[in-house]
C-alpha atoms as a PDB file:
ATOM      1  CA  UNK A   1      20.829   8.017  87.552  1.00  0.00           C
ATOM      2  CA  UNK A   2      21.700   9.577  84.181  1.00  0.00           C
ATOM      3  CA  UNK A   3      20.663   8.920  80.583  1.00  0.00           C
ATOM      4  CA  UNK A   4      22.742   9.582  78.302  1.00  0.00           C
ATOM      5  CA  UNK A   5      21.970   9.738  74.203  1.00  0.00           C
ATOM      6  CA  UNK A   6      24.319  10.924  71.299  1.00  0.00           C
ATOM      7  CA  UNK A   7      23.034  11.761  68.006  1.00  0.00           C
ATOM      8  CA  UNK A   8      23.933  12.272  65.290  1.00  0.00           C
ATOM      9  CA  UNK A   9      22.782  15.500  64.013  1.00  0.00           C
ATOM     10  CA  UNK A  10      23.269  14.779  60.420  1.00  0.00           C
ATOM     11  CA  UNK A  11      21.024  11.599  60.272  1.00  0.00           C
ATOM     12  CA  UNK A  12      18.357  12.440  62.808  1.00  0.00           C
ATOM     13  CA  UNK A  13      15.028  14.468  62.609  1.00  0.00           C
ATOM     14  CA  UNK A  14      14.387  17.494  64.437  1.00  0.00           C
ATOM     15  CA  UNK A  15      10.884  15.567  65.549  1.00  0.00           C
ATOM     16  CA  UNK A  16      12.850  12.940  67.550  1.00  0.00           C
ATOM     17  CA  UNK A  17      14.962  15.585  69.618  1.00  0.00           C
ATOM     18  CA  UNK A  18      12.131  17.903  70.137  1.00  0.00           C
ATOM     19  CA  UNK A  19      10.022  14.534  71.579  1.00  0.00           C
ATOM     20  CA  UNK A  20      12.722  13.781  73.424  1.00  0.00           C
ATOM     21  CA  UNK A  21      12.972  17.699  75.307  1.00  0.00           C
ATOM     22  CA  UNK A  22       9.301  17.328  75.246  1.00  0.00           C
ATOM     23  CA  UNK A  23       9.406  14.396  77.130  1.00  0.00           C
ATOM     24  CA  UNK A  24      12.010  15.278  80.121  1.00  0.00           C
ATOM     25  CA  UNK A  25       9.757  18.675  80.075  1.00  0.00           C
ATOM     26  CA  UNK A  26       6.934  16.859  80.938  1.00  0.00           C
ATOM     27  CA  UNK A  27       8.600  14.329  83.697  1.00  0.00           C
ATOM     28  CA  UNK A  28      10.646  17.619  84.952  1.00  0.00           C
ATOM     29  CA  UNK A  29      13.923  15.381  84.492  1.00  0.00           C
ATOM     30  CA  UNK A  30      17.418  18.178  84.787  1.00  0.00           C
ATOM     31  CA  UNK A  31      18.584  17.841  80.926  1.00  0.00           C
ATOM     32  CA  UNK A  32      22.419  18.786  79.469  1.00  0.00           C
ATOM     33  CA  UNK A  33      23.292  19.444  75.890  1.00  0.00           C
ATOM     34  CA  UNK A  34      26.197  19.932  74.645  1.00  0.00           C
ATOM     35  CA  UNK A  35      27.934  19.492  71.419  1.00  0.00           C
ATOM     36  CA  UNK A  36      30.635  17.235  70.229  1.00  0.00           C
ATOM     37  CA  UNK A  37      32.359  16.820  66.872  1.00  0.00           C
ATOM     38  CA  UNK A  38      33.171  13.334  65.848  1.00  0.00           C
ATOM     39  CA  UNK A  39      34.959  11.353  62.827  1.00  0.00           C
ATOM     40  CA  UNK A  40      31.976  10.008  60.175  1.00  0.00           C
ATOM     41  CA  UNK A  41      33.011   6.712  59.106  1.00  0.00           C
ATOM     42  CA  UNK A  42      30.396   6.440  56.661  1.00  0.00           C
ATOM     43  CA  UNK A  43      30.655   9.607  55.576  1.00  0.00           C
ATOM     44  CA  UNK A  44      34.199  10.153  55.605  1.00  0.00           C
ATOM     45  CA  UNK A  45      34.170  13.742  57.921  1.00  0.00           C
ATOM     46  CA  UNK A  46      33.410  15.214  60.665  1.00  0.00           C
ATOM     47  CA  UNK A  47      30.071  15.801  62.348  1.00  0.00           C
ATOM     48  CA  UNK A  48      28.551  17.459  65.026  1.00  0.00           C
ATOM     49  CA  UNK A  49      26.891  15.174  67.792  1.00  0.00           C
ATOM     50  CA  UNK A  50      24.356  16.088  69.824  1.00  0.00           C
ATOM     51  CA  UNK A  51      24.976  14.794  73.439  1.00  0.00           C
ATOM     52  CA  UNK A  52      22.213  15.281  76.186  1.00  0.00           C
ATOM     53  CA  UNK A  53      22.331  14.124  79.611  1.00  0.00           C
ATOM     54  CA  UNK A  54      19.309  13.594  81.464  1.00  0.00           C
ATOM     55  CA  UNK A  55      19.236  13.488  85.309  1.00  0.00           C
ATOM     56  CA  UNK A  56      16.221  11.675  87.190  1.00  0.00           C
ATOM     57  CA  UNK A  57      14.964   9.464  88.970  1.00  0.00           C
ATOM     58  CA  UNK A  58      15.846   5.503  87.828  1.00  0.00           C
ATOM     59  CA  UNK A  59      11.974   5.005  87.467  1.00  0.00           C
ATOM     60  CA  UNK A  60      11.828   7.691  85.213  1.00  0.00           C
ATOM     61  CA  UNK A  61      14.667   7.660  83.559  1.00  0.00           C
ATOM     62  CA  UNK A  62      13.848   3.600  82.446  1.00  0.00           C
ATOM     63  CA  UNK A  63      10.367   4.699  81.489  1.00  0.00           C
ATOM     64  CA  UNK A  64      11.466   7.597  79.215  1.00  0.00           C
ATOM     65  CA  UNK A  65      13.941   5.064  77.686  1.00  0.00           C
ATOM     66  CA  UNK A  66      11.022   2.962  77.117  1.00  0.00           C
ATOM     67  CA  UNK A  67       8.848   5.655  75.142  1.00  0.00           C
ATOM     68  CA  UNK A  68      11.817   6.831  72.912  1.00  0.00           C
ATOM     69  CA  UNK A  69      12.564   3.085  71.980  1.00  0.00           C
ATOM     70  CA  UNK A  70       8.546   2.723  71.045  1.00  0.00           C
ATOM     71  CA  UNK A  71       8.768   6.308  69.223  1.00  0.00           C
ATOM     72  CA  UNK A  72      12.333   4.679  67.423  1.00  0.00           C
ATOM     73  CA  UNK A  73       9.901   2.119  66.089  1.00  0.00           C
ATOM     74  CA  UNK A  74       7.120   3.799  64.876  1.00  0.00           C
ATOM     75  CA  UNK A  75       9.630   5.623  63.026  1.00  0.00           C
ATOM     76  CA  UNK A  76      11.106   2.896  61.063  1.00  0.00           C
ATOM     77  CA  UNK A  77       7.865   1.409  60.657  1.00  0.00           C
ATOM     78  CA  UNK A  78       6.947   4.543  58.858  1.00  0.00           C
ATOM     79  CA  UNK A  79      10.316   4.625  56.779  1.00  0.00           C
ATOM     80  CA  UNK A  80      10.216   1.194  55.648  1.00  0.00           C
ATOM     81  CA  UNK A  81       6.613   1.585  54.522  1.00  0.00           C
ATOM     82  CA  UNK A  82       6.928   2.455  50.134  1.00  0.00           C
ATOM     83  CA  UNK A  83       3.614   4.966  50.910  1.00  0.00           C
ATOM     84  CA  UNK A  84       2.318   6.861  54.201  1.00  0.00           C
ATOM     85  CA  UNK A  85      -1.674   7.774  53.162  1.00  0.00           C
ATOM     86  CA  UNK A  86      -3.276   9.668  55.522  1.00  0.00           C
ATOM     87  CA  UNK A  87      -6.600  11.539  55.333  1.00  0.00           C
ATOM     88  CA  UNK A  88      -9.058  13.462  57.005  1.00  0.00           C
ATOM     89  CA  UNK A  89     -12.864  12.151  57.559  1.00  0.00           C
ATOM     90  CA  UNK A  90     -16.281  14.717  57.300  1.00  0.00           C
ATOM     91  CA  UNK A  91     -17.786  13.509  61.071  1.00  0.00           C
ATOM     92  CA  UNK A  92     -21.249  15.390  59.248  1.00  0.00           C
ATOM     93  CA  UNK A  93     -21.264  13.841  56.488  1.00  0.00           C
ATOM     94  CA  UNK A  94     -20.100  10.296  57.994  1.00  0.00           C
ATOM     95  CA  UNK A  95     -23.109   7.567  58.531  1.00  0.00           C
ATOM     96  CA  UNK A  96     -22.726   4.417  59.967  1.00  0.00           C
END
């Protein structure tokens, strides 16, 4: 089975794509990327897509799918979110 994703590399963040090559590292999926350049509606030019190919196993493949979906939506929960607060806790000097 192959999985297929095209992105666009002037909207997405270098964080999803290296995820991504993290993930069909770690499941030792065969990956192919190669470049495209497409017409920007919204933009009005052209821009370079990203395509990658991933070869594996259907069980895999749908599971990967699955964890880039959840990682897709912890994303835009983040984005939509007006402030993102985070902080680091003293375990000495914490009592409970």
């Amino acid at each position: 089975m192959i999985l297929e994703y095209k992105v666009d590399e002037l909207s997405v963040q270098g964080a999803w794509l290296k995820t991504l090559y993290d993930l069909v590292e770690e499941l030792n999926c065969k990956c192919q990327t190669f470049m495209e350049e497409k017409y920007n509606t919204n933009r009005n030019c052209f821009a370079p897509v990203r395509v990658v190919k991933i070869f594996g196993s259907n069980t895999l493949l749908n599971w990967l799918k699955l964890r880039m979906e959840r990682y897709n939506h912890f994303v835009d929960s983040l984005n939509s979110q007006d402030v993102f607060c985070a902080s680091f806790l003293d375990e000495e000097n914490e009592e409970f």
